[in-house]
Every structure is written in structure tokens, then in C-alpha cells.
N, C-alpha and C. Protein backbone atom coordinates (compact mmCIF):
# COMPACT_ATOMS: atom_id res chain seq x y z
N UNK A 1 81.71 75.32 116.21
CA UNK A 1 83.05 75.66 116.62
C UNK A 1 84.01 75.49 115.45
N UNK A 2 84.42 76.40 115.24
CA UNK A 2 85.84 76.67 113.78
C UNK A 2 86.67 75.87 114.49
N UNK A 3 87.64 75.30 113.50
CA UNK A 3 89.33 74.87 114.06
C UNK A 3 89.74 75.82 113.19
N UNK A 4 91.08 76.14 113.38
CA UNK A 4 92.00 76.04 113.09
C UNK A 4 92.47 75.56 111.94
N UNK A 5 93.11 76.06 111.09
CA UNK A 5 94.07 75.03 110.02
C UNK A 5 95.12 74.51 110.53
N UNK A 6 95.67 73.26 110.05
CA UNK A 6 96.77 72.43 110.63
C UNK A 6 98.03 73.40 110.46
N UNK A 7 99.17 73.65 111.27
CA UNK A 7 99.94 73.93 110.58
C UNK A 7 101.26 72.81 110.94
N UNK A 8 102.52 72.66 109.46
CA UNK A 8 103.29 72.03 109.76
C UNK A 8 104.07 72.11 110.75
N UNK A 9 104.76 71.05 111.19
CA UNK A 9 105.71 71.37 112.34
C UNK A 9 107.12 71.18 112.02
N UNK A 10 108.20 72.28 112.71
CA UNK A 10 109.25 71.70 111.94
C UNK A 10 110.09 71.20 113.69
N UNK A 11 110.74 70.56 113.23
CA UNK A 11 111.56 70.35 114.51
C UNK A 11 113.45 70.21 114.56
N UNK A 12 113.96 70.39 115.29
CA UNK A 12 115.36 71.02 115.11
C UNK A 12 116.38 70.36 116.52
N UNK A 13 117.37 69.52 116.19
CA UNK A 13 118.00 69.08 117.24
C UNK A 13 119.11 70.45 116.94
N UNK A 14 119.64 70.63 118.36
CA UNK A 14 120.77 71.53 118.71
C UNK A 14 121.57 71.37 119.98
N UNK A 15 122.64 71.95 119.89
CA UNK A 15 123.72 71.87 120.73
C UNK A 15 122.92 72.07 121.96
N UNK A 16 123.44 71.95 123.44
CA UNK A 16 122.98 72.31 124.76
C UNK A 16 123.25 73.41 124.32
N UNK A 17 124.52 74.17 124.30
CA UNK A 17 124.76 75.40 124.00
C UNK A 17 124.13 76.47 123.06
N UNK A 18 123.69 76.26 122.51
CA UNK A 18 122.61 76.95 121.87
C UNK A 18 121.29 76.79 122.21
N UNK A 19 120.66 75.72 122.53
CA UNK A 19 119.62 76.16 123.61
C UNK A 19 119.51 76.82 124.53
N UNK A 20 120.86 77.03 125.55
CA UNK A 20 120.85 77.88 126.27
C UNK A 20 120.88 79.42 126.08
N UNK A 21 121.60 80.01 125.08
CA UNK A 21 121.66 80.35 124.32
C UNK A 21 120.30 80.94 123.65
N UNK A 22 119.16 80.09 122.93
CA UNK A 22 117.93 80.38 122.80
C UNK A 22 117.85 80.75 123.93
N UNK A 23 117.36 80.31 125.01
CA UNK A 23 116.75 80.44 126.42
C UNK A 23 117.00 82.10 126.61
N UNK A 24 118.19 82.50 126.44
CA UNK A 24 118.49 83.74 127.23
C UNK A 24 118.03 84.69 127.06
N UNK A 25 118.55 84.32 125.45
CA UNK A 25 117.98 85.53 124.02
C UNK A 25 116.44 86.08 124.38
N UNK A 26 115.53 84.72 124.49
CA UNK A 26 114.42 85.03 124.28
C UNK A 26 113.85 85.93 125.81
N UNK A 27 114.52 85.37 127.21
CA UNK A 27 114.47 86.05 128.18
C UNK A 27 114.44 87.22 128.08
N UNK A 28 115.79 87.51 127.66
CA UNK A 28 116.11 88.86 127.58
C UNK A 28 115.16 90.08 127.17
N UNK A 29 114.25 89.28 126.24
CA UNK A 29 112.89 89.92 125.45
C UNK A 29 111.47 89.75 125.73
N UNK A 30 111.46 89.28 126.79
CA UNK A 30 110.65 88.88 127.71
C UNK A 30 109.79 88.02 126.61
N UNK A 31 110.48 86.92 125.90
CA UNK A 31 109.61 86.28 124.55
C UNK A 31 109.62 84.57 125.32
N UNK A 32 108.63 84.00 124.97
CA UNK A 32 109.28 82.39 124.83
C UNK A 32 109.91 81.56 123.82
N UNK A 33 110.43 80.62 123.75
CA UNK A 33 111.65 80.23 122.80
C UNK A 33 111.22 80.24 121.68
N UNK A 34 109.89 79.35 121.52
CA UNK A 34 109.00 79.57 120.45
C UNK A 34 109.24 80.73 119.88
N UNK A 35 108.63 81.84 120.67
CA UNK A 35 108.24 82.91 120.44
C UNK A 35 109.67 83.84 119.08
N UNK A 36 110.81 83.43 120.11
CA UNK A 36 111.53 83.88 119.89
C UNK A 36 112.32 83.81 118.12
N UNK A 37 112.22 82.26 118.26
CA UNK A 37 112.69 81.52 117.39
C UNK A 37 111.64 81.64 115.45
N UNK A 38 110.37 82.26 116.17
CA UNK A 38 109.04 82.50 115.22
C UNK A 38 109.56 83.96 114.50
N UNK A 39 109.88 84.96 115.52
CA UNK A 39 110.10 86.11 114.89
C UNK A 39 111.23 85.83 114.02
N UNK A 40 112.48 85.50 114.70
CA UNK A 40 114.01 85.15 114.17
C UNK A 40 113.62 84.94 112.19
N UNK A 41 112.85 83.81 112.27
CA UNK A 41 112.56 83.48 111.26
C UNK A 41 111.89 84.27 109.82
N UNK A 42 110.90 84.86 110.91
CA UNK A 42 110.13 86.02 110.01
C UNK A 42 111.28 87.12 109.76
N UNK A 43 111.91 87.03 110.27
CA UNK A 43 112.66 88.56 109.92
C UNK A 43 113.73 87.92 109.17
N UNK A 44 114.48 86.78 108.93
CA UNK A 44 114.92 86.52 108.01
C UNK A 44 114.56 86.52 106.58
N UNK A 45 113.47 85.81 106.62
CA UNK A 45 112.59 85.83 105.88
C UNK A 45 112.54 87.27 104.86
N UNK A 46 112.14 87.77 105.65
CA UNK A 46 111.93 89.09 104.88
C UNK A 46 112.95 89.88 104.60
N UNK A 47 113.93 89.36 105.17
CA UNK A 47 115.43 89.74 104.69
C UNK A 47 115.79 89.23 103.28
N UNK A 48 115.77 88.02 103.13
CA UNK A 48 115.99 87.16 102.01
C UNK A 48 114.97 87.57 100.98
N UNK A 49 113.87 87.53 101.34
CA UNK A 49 112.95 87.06 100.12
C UNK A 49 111.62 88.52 99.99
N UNK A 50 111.90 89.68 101.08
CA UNK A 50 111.28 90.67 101.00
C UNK A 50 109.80 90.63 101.64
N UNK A 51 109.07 91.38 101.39
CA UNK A 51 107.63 91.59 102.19
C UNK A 51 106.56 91.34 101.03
N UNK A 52 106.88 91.05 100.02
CA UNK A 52 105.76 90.32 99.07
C UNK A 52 104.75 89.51 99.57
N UNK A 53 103.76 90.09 99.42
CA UNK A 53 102.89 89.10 100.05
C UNK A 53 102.84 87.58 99.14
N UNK A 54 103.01 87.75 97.73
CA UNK A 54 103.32 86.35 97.14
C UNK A 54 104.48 85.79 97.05
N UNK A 55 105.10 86.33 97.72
CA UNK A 55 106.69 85.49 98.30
C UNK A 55 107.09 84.94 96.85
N UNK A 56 107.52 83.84 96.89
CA UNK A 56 108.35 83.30 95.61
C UNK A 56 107.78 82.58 94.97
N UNK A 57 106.52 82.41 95.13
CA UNK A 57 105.68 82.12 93.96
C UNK A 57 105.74 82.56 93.00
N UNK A 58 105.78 83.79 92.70
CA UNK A 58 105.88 84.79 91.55
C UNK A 58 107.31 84.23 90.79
N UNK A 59 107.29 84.26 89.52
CA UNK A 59 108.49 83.45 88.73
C UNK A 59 108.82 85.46 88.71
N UNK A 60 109.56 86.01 88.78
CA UNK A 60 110.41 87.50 88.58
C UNK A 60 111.54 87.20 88.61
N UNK A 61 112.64 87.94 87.56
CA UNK A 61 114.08 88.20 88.55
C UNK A 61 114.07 88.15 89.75
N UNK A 62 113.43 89.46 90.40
CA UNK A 62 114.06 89.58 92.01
C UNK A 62 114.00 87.78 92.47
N UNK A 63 112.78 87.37 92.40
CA UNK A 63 112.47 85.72 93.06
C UNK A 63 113.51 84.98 93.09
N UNK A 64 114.28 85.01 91.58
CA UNK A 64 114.89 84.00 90.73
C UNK A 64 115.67 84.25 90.23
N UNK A 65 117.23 84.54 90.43
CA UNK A 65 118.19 85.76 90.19
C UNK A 65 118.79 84.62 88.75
N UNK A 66 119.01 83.36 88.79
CA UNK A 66 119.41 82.37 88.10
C UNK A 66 118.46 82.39 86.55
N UNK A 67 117.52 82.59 86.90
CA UNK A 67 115.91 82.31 85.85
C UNK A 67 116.28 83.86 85.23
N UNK A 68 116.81 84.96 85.98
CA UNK A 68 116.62 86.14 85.27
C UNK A 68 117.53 86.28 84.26
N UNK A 69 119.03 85.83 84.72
CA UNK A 69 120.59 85.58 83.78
C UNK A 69 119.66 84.13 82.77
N UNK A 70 119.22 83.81 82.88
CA UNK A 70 118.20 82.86 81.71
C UNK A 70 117.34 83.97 80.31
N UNK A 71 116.52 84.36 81.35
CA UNK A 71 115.41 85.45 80.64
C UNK A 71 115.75 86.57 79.74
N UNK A 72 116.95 87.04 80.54
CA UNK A 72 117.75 88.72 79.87
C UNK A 72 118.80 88.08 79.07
N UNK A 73 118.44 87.73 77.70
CA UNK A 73 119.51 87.61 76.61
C UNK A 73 118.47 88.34 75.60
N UNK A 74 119.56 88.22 74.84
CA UNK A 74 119.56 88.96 73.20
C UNK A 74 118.39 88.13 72.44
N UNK A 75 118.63 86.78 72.43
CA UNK A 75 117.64 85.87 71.66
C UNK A 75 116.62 86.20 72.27
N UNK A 76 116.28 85.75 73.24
CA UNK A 76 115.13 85.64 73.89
C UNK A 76 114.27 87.50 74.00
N UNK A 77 114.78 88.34 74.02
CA UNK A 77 114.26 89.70 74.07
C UNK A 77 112.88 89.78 72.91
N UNK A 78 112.82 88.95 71.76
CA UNK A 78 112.35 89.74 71.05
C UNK A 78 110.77 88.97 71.25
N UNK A 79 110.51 88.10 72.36
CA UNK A 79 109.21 87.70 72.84
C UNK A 79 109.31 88.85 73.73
N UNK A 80 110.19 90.20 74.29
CA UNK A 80 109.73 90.77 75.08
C UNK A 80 108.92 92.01 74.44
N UNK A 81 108.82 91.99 73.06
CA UNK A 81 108.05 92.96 72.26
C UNK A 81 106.61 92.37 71.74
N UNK A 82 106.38 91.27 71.92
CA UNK A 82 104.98 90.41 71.44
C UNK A 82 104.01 91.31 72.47
């Protein structure tokens, strides 16, 4: 019999009001809160940080908008011809 890999758990205190709130949302979508709260995430997610399957691992501009205003100078260009 396989398990499973562990996965972390995160956990989140919130207003009554926004639980309820969750509750409805996810009703409304015939989802459970979980459920609800799983997608929410993923689709942020991929808002922010795109559909890369190596997410921000990858050191790039796009990843690292700070590291790129680092990378793109004048000095530094001429390791971009090595």
C-alpha cells in the first residue's frame, strides 16, 4: 500500500465575517471551503507568479524584477557576451 506524501498545513484565524463569507462563496459553487479556498489560491498564484511549471525557482527577470534592475547594467553586460 503507497501513502501519500505529507503535505504542509497552513492554518488561518479569521473574522466570523469572513467565514461566513467563505461559507457562501463556496456554496454558491457548489465547492467546500477547503475546496474553495484551494482554487482561490491557485489562481492567484498564477496570477502573480504565472503557469511555469518551475515557479520561482528559476533566478529570471520575470521571477525577480529587483535581481533584473541588478543584472541589466552597462558594467555587468559584457559577461553577457562570454
Amino acid at each position: 500500500m503507497e501513502s501519500s506524501p505529507k503535505r504542509p498545513r497552513i492554518s488561518l484565524d479569521v473574522r466570523p465575517e469572513v467565514r461566513r463569507r467563505l461559507r457562501l462563496a463556496a456554496a454558491k459553487r457548489d465547492l467546500t471551503v477547503r475546496q474553495y479556498i484551494l482554487e482561490a489560491i491557485e489562481e492567484r498564484l498564477r496570477e502573480d507568479l504565472g503557469d511555469e511549471s518551475e515557479g520561482m525557482l528559476a533566478l529570471t527577470a520575470k521571477a525577480d524584477p529587483v535581481l533584473a534592475g541588478l543584472w541589466d547594467n552597462p558594467r555587468d553586460s559584457q559577461y553577457d557576451r562570454v
